[in-house]
Protein backbone atom coordinates (compact mmCIF):
# COMPACT_ATOMS: atom_id res chain seq x y z
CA UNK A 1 3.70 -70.87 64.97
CA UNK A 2 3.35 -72.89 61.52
CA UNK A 3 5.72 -71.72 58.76
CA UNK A 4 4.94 -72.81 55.35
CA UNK A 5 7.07 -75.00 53.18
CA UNK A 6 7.17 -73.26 50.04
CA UNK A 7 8.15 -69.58 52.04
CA UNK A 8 12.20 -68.28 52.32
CA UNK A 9 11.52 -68.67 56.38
CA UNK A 10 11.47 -72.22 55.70
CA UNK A 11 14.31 -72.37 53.49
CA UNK A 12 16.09 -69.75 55.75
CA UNK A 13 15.65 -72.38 59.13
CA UNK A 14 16.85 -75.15 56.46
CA UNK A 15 19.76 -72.65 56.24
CA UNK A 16 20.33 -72.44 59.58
CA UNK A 17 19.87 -75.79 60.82
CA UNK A 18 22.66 -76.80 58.11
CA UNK A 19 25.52 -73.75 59.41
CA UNK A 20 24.80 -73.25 62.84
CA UNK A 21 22.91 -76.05 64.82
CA UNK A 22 23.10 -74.45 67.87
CA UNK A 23 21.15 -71.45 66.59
CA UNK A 24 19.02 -73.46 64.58
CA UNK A 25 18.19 -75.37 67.86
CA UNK A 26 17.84 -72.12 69.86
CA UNK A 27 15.31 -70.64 67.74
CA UNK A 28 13.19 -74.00 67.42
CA UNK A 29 12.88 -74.13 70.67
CA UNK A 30 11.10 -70.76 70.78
CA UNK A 31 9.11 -71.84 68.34
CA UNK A 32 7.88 -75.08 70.18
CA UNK A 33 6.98 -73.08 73.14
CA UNK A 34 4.91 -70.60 71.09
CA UNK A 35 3.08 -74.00 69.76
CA UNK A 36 2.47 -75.18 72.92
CA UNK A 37 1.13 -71.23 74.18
CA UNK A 38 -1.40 -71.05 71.87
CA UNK A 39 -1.20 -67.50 71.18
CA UNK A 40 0.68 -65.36 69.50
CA UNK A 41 4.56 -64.77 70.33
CA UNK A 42 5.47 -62.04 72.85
CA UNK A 43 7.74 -59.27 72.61
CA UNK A 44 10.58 -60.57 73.50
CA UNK A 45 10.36 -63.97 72.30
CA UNK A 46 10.30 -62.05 69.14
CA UNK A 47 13.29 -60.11 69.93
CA UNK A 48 15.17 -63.07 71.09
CA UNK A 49 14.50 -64.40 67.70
CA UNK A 50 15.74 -61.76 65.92
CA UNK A 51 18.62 -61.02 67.86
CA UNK A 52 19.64 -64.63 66.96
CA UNK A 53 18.77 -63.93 63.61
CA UNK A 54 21.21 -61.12 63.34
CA UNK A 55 23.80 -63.16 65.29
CA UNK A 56 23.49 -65.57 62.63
CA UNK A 57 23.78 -63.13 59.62
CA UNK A 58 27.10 -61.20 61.20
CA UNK A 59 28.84 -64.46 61.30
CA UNK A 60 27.84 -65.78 58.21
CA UNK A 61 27.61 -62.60 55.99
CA UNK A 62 30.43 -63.69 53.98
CA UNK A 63 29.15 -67.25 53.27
CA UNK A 64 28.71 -67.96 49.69
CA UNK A 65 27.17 -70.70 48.27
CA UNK A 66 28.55 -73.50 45.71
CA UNK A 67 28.29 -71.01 42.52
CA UNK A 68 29.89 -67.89 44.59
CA UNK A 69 26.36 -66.24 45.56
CA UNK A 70 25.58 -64.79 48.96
CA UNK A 71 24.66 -67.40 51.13
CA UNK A 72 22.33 -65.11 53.15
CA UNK A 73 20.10 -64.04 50.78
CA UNK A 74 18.11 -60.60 51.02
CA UNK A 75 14.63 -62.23 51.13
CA UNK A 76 15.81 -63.88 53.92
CA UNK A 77 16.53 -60.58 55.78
CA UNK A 78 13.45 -59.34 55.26
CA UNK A 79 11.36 -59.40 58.07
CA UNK A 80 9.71 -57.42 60.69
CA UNK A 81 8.57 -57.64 64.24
């Protein structure tokens, strides 16, 4: 499960990685495993993801950033299963 450089997942994990290193290290593991699986995530890898997506965003929904802006940005919310 690639995810390109340029796209707000990217910048999102970049995010995460930076706030919460346990989450960050959580969902990058998920992500390793789908590598190594070959196929596309399951259902509840999926869910697991987004559930420590959420997670994520209700403890850091009033993070701003160094010029007073949301840190959690709505592009970054956008995102289905």
């Amino acid at each position: 499960m690639s995810i390109d450089a340029r796209s707000p997942a990217h910048q999102y994990l970049h995010l995460i990685e930076y706030k919460d290193i346990e989450t960050y290290n959580a969902i990058n593991k998920i992500f390793r495993y789908v590598n190594d699986q070959e196929y596309e995530p399951t259902r509840e890898q999926r869910e697991i993801i987004e559930y420590l997506l959420k997670e994520f965003e209700k403890v850091h929904r009033n993070d701003k950033n160094s010029k007073g802006k949301p840190l959690i940005q709505y592009k970054y919310k956008k995102r289905c299963l």
